[in-house]
Protein backbone atom coordinates (compact mmCIF):
# COMPACT_ATOMS: atom_id res chain seq x y z
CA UNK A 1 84.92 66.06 113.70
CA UNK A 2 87.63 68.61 113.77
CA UNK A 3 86.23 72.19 113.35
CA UNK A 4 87.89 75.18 111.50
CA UNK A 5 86.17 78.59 110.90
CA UNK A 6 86.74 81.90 108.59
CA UNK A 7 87.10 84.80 111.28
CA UNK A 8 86.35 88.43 110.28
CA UNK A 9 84.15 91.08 110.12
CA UNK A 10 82.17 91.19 107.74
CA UNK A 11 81.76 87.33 107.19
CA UNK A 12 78.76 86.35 105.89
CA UNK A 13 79.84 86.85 101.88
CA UNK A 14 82.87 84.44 102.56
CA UNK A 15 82.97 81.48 99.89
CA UNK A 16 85.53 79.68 102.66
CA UNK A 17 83.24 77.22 104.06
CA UNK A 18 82.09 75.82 100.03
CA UNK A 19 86.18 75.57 99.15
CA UNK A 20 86.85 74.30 102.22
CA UNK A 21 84.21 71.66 101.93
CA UNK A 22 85.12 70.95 98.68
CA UNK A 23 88.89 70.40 99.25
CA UNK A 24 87.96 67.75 102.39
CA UNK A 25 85.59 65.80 99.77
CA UNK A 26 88.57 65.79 97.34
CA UNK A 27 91.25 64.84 99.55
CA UNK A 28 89.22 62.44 102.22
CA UNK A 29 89.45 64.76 104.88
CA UNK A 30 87.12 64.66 108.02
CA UNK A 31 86.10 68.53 108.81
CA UNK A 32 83.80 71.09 109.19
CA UNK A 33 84.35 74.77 108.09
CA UNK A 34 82.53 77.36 109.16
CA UNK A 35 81.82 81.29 109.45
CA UNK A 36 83.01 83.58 112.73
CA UNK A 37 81.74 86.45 112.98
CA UNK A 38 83.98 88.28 115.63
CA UNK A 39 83.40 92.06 117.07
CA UNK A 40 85.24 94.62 116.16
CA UNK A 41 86.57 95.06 119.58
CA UNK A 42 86.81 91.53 120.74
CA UNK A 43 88.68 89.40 118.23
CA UNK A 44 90.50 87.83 120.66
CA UNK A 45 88.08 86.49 122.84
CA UNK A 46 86.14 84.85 120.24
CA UNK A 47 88.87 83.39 118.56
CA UNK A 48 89.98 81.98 122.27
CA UNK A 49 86.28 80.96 122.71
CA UNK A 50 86.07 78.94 119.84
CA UNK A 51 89.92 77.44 120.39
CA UNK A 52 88.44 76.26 123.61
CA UNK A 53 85.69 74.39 122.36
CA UNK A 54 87.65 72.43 120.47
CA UNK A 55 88.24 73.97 117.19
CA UNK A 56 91.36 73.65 115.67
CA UNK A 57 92.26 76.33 113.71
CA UNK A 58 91.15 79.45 111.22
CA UNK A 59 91.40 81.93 108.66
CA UNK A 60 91.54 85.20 109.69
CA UNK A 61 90.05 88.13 107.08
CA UNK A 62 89.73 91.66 107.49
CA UNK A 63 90.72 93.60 109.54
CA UNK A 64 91.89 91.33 111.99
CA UNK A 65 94.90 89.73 110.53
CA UNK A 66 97.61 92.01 112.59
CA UNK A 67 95.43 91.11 115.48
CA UNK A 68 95.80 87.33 114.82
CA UNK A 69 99.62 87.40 114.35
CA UNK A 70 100.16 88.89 117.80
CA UNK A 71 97.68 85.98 119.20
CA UNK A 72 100.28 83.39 118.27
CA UNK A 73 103.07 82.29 120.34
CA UNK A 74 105.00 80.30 117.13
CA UNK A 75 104.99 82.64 113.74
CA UNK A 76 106.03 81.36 109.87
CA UNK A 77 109.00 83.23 108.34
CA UNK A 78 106.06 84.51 106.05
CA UNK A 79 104.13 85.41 108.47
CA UNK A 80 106.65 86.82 110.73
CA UNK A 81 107.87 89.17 107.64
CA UNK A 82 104.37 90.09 107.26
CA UNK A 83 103.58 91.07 110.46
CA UNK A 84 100.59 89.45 109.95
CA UNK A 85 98.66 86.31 109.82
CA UNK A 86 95.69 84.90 107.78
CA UNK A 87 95.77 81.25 109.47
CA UNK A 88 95.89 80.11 112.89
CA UNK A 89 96.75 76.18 113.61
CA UNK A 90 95.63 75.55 117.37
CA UNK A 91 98.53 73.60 118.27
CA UNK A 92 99.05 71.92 121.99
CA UNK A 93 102.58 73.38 122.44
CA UNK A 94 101.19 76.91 121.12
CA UNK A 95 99.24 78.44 118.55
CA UNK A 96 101.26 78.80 115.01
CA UNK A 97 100.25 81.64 113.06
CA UNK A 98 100.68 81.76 109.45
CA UNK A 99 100.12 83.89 106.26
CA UNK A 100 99.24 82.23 103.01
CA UNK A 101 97.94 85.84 101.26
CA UNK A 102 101.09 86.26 99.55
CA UNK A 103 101.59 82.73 97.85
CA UNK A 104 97.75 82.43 97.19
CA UNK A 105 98.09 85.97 94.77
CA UNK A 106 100.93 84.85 93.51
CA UNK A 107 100.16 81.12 92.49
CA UNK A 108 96.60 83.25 90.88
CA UNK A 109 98.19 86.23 88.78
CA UNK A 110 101.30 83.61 87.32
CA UNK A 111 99.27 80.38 86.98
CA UNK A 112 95.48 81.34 86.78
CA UNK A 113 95.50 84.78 85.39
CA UNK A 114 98.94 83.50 83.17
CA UNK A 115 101.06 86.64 83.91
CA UNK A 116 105.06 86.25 84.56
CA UNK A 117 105.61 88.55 87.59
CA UNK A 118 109.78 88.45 86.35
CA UNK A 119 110.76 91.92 85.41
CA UNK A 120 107.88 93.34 85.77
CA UNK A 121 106.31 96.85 87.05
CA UNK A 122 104.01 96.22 89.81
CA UNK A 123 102.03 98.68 91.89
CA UNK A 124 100.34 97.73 95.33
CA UNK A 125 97.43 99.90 96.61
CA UNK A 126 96.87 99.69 100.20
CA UNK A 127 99.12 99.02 103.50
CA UNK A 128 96.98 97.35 105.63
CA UNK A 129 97.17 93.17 106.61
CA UNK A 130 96.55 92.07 102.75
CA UNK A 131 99.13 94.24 101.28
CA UNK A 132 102.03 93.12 104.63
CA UNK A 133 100.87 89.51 103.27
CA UNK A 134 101.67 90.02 99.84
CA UNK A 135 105.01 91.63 99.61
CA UNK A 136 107.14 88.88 100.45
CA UNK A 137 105.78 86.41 98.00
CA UNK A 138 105.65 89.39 95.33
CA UNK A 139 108.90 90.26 95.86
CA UNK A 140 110.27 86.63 95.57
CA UNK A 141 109.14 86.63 92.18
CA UNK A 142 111.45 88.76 91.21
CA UNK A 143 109.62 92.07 89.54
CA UNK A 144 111.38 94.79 88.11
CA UNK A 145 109.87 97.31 90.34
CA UNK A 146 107.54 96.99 93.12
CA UNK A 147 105.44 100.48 94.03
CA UNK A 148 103.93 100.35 97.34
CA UNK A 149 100.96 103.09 97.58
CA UNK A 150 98.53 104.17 100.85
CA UNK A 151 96.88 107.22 102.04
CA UNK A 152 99.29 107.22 104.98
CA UNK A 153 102.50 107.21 103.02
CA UNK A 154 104.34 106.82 106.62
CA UNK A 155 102.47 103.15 106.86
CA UNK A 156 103.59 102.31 103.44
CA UNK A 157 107.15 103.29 104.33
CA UNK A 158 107.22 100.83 107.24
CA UNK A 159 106.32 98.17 105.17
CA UNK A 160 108.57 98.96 102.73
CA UNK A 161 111.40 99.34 105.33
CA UNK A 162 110.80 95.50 106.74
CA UNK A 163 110.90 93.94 103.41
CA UNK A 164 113.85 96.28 102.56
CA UNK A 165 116.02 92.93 102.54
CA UNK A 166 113.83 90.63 100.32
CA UNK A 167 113.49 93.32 97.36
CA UNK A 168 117.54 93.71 97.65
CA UNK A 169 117.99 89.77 97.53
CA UNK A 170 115.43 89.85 94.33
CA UNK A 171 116.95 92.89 92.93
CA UNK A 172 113.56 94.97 92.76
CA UNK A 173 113.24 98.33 92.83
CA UNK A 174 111.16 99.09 96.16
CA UNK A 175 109.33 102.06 97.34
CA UNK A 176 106.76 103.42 98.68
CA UNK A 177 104.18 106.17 97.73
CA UNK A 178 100.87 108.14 97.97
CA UNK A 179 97.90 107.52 96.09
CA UNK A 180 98.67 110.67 93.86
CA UNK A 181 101.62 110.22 92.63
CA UNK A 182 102.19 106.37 92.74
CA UNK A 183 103.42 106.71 88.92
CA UNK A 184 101.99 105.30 85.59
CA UNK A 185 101.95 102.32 83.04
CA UNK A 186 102.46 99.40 85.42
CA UNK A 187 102.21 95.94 84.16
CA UNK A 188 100.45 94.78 87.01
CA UNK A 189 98.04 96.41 89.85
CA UNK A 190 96.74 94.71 92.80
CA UNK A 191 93.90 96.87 94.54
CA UNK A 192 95.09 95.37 98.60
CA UNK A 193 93.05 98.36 99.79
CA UNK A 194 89.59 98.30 101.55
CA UNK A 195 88.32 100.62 98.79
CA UNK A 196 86.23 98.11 97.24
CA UNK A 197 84.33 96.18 100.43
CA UNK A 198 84.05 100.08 102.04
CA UNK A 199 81.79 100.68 98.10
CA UNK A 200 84.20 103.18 97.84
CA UNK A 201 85.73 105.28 94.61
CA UNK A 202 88.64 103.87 92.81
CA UNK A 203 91.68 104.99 94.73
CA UNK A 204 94.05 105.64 92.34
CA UNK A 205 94.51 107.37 88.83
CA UNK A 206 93.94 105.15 85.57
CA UNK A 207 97.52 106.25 84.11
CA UNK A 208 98.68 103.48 86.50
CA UNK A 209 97.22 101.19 83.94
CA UNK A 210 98.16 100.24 80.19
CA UNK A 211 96.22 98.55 77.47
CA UNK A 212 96.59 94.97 78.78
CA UNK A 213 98.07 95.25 82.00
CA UNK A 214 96.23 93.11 84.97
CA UNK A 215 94.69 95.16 87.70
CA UNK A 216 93.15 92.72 90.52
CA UNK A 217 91.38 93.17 93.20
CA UNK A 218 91.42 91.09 96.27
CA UNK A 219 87.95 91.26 96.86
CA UNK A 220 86.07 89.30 94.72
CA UNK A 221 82.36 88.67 94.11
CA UNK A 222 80.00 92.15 93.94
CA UNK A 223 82.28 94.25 96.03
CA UNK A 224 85.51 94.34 93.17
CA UNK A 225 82.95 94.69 90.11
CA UNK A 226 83.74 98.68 90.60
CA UNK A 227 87.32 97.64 90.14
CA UNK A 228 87.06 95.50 87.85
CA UNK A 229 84.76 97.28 85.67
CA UNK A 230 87.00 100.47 85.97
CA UNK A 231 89.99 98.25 84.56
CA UNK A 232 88.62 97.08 81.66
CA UNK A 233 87.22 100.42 81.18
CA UNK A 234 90.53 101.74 80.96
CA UNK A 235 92.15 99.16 78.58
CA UNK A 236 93.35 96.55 81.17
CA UNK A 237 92.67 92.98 82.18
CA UNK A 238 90.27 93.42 85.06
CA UNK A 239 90.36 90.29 87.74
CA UNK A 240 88.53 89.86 91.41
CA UNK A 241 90.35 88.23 93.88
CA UNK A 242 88.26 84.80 93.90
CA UNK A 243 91.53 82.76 92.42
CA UNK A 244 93.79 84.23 95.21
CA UNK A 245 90.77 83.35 97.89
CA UNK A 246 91.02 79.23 96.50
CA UNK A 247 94.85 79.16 96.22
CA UNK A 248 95.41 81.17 100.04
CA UNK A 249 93.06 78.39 100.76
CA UNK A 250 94.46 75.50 99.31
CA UNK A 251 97.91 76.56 101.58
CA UNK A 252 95.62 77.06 104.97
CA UNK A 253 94.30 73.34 104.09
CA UNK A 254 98.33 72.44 103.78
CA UNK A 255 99.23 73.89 106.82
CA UNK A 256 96.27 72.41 109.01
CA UNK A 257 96.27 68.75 107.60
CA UNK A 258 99.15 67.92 105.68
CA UNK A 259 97.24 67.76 102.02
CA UNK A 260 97.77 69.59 99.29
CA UNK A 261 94.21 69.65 97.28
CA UNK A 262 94.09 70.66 93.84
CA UNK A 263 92.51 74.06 93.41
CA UNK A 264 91.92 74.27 89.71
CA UNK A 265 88.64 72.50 89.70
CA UNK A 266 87.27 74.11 92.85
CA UNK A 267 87.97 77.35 91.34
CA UNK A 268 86.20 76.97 88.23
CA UNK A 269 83.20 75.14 89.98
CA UNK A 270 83.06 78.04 92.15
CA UNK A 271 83.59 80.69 89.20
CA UNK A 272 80.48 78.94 87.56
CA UNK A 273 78.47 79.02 90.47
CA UNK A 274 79.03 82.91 90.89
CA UNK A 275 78.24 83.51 87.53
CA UNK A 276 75.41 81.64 87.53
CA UNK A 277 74.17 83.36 91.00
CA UNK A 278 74.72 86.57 89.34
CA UNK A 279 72.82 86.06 86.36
């Protein structure tokens, strides 16, 4: 039975393997999906460990998803634009790396979440693999503005400077910040940072939100109820990143067999389960 795996560290919270087993019931596949748990300093190896015994491909979470695009000797445009990959295919003529972050946030906030991205003011907290992944597929979508904010405002300004193209061909306003002074009022805000699985504070001031705007997080489950919380607090639409996790999924499954499964009803089985498991 061909084997595919989640790769990151930390793992163990991953919902991948239930979505993944859910999507081969629905669509007749023959699988098994499973967790990776990879050292910090020895990514590589495991992922080439695993390769070798026969797997045949994986997604790649934090905070190894620059590592896994430089693994790959074929790259996506997406990916490639990125800089970074959340998918791996273990291909005979060479390992394809991929990046489905961007497309699975975007398919959540405009068909999920029901929030036009068009003209819009978006801010982006963070720099790291999740925010390189989303840019592209933000950006495509045509926003009025699109506010890229980090710590290191030099990282932002790299990103900002390789997707300097895509925001001209889209006509958005792009540009990158600190945390401080990232600006206020945006229609939507996507948390991309590691604030939330480090249990750290919110990173940014609540003037970037408006009553009604959509702040999301990409983590989802216990670690973006902070965020979350802190949204709604505020006057916003708070969201966790669990629709983005089935829809990033549903284009991994794509890109490794050639079937498209439908994601709406493994998201809401999966929403019900959480709730339920939180309750």
């Amino acid at each position: 039975m061909d084997r595919y795996v989640v790769a990151g560290n930390p793992v163990e919270h991953s919902q991948s393997p239930f979505i993944h087993a859910r999507f081969a019931a629905q669509t007749g596949q023959a699988l098994h999906y499973d967790r990776l748990l990879c050292p910090l300093d020895g990514f590589a190896d495991t992922v080439r460990r695993f390769a070798a015994d026969g797997g045949r491909g994986c997604n790649i979470t934090v905070p190894f998803k620059f590592d896994a695009f430089a693994l790959a000797a074929r790259r996506t445009d997406r990916a490639t634009l990125a800089g970074a990959a959340n998918i791996l295919r273990f291909d005979a003529e060479g390992w394809l790396a991929d990046n489905a972050d961007g497309c699975g946030l975007v398919r959540d906030i405009e068909r999920n979440a029901g929030h036009a991205l068009a003209g819009q003011r978006v801010l982006v907290i963070g720099a790291g693999g999740g925010a390189a992944g989303a840019l592209g597929p933000l950006l495509a979508a045509r926003p009025a503005q699109l506010v890229l904010a980090n710590r290191s405002v030099d990282k932002a300004q790299a990103l900002v400077a390789r997707h300097a193209a895509p925001a001209r061909a889209a006509g958005a306003e792009l540009q990158a910040t600190g945390l401080a002074d990232c600006g206020e009022a945006f229609d939507i805000v996507v948390n991309a940072s590691a604030s939330s699985l480090q249990g750290a504070g919110i990173p940014v001031s609540p003037r970037v939100l408006r009553a009604g705007s959509l702040a999301l997080d990409m983590m989802y489950g216990p670690a973006a109820q902070h965020f979350v919380a802190w949204a709604a607090q505020h006057g916003a639409v708070g969201r966790d990143g669990l629709g983005m996790l089935v829809e990033q999924a549903g284009e991994a499954f794509f890109v490794w067999r050639g079937v498209r499964p439908d994601t709406a009803p493994v998201l809401a089985e999966l929403q019900a389960l959480l709730s339920g498991a939180g309750r």
